[in-house]
Protein backbone atom coordinates (compact mmCIF):
# COMPACT_ATOMS: atom_id res chain seq x y z
CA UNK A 1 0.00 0.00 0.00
CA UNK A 2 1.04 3.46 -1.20
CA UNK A 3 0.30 6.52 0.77
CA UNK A 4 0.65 9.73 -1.15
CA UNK A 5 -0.03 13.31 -0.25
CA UNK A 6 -1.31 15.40 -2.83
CA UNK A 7 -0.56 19.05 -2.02
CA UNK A 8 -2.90 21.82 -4.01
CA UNK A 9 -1.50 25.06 -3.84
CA UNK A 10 -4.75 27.87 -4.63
CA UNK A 11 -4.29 31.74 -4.84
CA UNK A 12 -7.59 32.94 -5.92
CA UNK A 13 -9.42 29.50 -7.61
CA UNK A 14 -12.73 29.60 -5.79
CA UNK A 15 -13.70 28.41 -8.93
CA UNK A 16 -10.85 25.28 -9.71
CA UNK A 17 -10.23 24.37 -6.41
CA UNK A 18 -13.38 22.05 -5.64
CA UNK A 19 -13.09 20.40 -9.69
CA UNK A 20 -9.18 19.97 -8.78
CA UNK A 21 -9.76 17.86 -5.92
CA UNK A 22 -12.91 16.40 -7.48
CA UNK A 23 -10.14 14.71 -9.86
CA UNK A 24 -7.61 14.37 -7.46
CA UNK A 25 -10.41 12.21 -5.57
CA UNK A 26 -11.64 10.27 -8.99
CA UNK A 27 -8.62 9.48 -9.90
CA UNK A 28 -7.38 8.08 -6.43
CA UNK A 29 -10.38 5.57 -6.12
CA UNK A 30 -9.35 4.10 -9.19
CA UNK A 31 -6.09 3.02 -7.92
CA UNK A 32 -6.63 0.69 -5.26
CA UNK A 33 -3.50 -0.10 -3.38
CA UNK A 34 -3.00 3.38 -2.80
CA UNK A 35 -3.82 5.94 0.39
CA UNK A 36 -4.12 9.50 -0.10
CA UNK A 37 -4.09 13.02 1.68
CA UNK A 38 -4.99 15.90 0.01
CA UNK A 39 -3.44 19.39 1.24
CA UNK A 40 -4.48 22.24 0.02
CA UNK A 41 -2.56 25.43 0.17
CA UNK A 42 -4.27 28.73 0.64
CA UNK A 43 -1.40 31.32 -0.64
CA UNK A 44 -3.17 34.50 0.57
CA UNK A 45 -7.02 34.20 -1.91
CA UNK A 46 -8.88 37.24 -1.59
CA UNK A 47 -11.60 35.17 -2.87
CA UNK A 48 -13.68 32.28 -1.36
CA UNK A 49 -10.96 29.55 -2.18
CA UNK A 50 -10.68 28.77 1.55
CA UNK A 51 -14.65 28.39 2.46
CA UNK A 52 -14.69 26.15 -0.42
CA UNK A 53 -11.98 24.12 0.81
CA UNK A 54 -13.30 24.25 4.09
CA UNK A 55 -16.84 22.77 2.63
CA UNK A 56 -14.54 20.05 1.33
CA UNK A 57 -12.78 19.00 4.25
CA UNK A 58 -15.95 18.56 5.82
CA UNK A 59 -17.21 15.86 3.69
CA UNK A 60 -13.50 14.57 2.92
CA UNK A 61 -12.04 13.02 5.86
CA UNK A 62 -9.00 12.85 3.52
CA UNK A 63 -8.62 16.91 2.67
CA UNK A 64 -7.33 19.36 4.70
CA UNK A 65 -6.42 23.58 4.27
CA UNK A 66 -3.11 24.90 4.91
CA UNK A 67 -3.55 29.00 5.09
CA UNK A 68 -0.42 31.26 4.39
CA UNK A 69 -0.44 34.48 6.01
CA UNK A 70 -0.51 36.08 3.44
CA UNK A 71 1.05 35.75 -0.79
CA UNK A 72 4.25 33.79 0.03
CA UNK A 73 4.30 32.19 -3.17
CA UNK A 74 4.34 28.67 -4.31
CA UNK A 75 7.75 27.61 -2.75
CA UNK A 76 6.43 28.80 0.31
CA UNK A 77 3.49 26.96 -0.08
CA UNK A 78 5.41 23.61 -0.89
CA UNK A 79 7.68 23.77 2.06
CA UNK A 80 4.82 24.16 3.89
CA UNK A 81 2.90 21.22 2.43
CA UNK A 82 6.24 18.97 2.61
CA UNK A 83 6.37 20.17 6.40
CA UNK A 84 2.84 18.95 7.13
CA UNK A 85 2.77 15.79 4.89
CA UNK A 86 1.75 12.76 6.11
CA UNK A 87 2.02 10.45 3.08
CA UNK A 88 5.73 8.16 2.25
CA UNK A 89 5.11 9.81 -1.17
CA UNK A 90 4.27 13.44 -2.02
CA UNK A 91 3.02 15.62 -5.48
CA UNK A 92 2.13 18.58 -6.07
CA UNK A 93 -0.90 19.66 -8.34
CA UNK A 94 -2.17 22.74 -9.47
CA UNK A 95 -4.84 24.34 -8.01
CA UNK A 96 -6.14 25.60 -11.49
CA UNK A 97 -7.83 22.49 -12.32
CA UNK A 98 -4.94 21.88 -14.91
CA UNK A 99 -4.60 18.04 -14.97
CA UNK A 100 -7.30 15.90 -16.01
CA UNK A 101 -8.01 12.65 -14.05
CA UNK A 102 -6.79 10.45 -16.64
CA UNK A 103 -3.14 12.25 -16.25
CA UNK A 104 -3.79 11.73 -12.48
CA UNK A 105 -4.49 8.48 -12.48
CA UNK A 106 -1.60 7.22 -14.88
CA UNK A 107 0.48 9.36 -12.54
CA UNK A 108 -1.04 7.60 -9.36
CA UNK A 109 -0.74 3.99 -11.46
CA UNK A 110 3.12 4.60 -11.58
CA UNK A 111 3.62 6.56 -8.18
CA UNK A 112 6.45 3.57 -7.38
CA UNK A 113 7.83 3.27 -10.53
CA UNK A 114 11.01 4.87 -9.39
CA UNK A 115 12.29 7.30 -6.18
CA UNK A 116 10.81 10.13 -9.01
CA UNK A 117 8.14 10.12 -10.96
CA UNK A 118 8.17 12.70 -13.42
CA UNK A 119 5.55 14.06 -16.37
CA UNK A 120 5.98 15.95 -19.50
CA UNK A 121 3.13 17.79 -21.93
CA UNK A 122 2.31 16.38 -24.90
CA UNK A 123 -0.13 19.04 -25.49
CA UNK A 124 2.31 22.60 -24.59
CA UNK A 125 0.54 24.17 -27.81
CA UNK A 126 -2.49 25.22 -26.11
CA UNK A 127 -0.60 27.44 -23.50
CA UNK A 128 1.00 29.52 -26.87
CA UNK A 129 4.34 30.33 -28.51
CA UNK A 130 5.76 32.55 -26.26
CA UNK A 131 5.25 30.03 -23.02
CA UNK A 132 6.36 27.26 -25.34
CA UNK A 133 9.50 29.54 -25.91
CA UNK A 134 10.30 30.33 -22.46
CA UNK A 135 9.42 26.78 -21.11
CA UNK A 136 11.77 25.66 -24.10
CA UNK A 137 14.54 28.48 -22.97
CA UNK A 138 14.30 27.41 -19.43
CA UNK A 139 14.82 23.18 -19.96
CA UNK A 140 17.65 24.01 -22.25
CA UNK A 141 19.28 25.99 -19.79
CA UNK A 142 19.10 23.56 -16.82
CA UNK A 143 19.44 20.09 -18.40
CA UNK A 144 22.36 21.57 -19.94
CA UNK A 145 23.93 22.87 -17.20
CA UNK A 146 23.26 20.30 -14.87
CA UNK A 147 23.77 17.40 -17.00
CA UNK A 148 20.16 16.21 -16.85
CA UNK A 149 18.39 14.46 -20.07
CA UNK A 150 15.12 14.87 -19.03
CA UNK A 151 12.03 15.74 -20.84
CA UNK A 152 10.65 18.92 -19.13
CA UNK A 153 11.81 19.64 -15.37
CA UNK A 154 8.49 21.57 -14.26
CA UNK A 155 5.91 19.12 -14.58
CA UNK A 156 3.95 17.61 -11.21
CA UNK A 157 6.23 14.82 -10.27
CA UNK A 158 6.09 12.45 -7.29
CA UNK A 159 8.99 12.24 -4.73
CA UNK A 160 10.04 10.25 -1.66
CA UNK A 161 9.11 12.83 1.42
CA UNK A 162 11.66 11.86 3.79
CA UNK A 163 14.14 12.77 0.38
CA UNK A 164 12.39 16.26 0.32
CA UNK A 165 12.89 17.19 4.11
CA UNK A 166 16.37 16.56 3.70
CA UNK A 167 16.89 19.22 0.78
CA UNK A 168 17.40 22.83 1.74
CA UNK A 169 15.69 24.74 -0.93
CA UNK A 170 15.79 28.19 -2.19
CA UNK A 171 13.12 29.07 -4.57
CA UNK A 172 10.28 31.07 -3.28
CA UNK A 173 7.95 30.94 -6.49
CA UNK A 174 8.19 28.57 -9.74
CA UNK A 175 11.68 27.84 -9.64
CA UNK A 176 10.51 25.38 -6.97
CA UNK A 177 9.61 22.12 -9.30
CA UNK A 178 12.85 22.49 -11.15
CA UNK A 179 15.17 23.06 -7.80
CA UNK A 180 13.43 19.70 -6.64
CA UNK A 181 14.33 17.65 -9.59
CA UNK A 182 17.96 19.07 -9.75
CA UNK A 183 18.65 18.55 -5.96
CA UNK A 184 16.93 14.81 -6.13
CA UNK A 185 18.50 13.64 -9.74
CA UNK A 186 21.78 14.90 -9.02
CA UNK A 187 22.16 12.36 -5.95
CA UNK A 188 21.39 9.63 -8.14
CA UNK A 189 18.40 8.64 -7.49
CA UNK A 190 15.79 6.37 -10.14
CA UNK A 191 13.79 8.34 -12.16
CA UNK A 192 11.17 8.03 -15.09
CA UNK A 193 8.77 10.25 -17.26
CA UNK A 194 5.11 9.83 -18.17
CA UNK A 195 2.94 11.78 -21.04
CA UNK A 196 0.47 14.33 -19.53
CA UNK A 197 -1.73 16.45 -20.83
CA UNK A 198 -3.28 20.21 -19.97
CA UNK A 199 -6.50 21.07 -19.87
CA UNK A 200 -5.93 24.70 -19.21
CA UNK A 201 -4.67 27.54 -21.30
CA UNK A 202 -1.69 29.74 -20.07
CA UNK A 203 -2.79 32.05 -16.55
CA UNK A 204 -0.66 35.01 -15.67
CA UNK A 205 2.27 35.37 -17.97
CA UNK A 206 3.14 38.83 -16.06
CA UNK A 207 3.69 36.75 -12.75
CA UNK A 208 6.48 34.56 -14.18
CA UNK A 209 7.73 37.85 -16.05
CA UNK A 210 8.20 39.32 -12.69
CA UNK A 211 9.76 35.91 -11.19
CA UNK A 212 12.53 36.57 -13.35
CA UNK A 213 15.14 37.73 -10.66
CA UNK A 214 14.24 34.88 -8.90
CA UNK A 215 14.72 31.92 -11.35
CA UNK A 216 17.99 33.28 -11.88
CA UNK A 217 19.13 33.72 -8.30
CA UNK A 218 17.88 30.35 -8.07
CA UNK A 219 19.50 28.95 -10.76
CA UNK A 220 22.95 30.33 -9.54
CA UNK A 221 22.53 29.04 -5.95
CA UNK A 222 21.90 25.45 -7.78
CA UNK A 223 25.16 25.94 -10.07
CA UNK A 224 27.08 26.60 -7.07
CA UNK A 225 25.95 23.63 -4.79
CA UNK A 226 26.09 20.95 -7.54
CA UNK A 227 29.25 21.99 -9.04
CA UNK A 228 31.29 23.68 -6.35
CA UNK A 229 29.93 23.88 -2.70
CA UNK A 230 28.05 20.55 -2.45
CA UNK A 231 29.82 18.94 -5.64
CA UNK A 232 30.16 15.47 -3.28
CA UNK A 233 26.69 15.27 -2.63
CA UNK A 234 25.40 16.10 -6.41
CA UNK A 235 28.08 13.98 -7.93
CA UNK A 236 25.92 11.37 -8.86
CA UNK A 237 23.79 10.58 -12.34
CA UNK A 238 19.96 9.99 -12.07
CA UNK A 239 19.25 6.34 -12.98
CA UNK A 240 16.66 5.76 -15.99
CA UNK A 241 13.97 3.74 -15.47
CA UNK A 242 12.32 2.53 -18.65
């Protein structure tokens, strides 16, 4: 038996949140040796995306809310589900409703497969060419300097928790997903990669504008650690599972 904690971090998705874990849910029953926990992460709404969760949790004794006090953004939110986890395994899903339950439930299928489970988007067109081109701009830059052949580094993945308490992490917004799978497939740990699909179109491009600084702070922080500070620790290649 698998347990698996499903963290859902929501800033403003009154309207996703409840269809989210509605999949999240559907997707779960059909996998029967597995357990899971749903967390999700309130990052500050304005809206009613915590009442709603609240409703939930009510009827779910399997979903709980995590509130931040305030917009810490989503590596905040994260940390905080990875604090409070009480699953072996752990992924994180957005709270925009953007994977369908078939995605979820291949995901859940495979969720011991290997020490990471990774996905990749076979459907990127719908979110447009310029997030195509700076989704493209960002994997080139990291598997290349970090010696990682990988897919795409920012899909949901699943993770071993007691491997994710042990990382110290930087990234305080998207950087997050890719800081994970850097930290995690540079100790040599198994990995593989499942097709996904979106079922949303591209949100708030100015956001990840803004997140610029960070992603680069981020990235130098990483370059340091696995090639200088912590190079004994990151020496290691990920091991492909077909």
């Amino acid at each position: 038996m698998t347990s698996l904690t499903v963290a859902i971090p929501a800033l403003n998705e009154e309207k996703n949140v409840a269809p989210t874990i509605a999949s999240v849910l559907s997707a779960a029953a059909k996998v029967p040796a597995l357990t899971v926990e749903i967390i999700v992460i309130d990052d500050g709404s304005t809206d009613r995306t915590a009442a709603v969760v609240e409703d939930l949790a009510r009827r779910h004794a399997n979903v709980r809310l995590l509130r931040n006090p305030g917009n810490l953004g989503l590596g905040a939110s994260i940390r905080a589900a990875i604090a409070a986890a009480r699953g072996e395994r752990f992924i994180v899903v957005p709270g925009d409703n953007d994977m369908p339950a078939a995605t979820l439930e291949l995901v859940f299928r495979n969720a011991d497969a290997a020490d990471v489970v990774m996905t990749y988007f076979l459907n990127e067109e719908i979110r447009g060419r310029m997030r195509y081109l700076i989704s493209e701009v960002f994997r080139v830059v990291y598997t290349t300097l970090f010696d990682l052949y990988v897919v795409y580094l920012n899909g949901p993945a699943i993770y071993p928790v007691a491997k994710l308490r042990e990382l110290k992490l930087y990234s305080t917004r998207f950087s997050i997903v890719a800081e994970i799978n850097v930290r995690l497939l540079r100790q040599g740990l198994s990995f593989t990669e499942l097709p996904a699909r979106r079922q949303t179109v591209e949100g708030n491009t100015s956001a990840r504008i803004r997140s610029l600084a960070e992603t680069v702070r981020v990235l130098l922080c990483l370059f340091v650690d696995v090639h200088f500070r912590h190079r004994d620790r990151y020496s290691k290649r990920p091991v492909r599972v077909p």
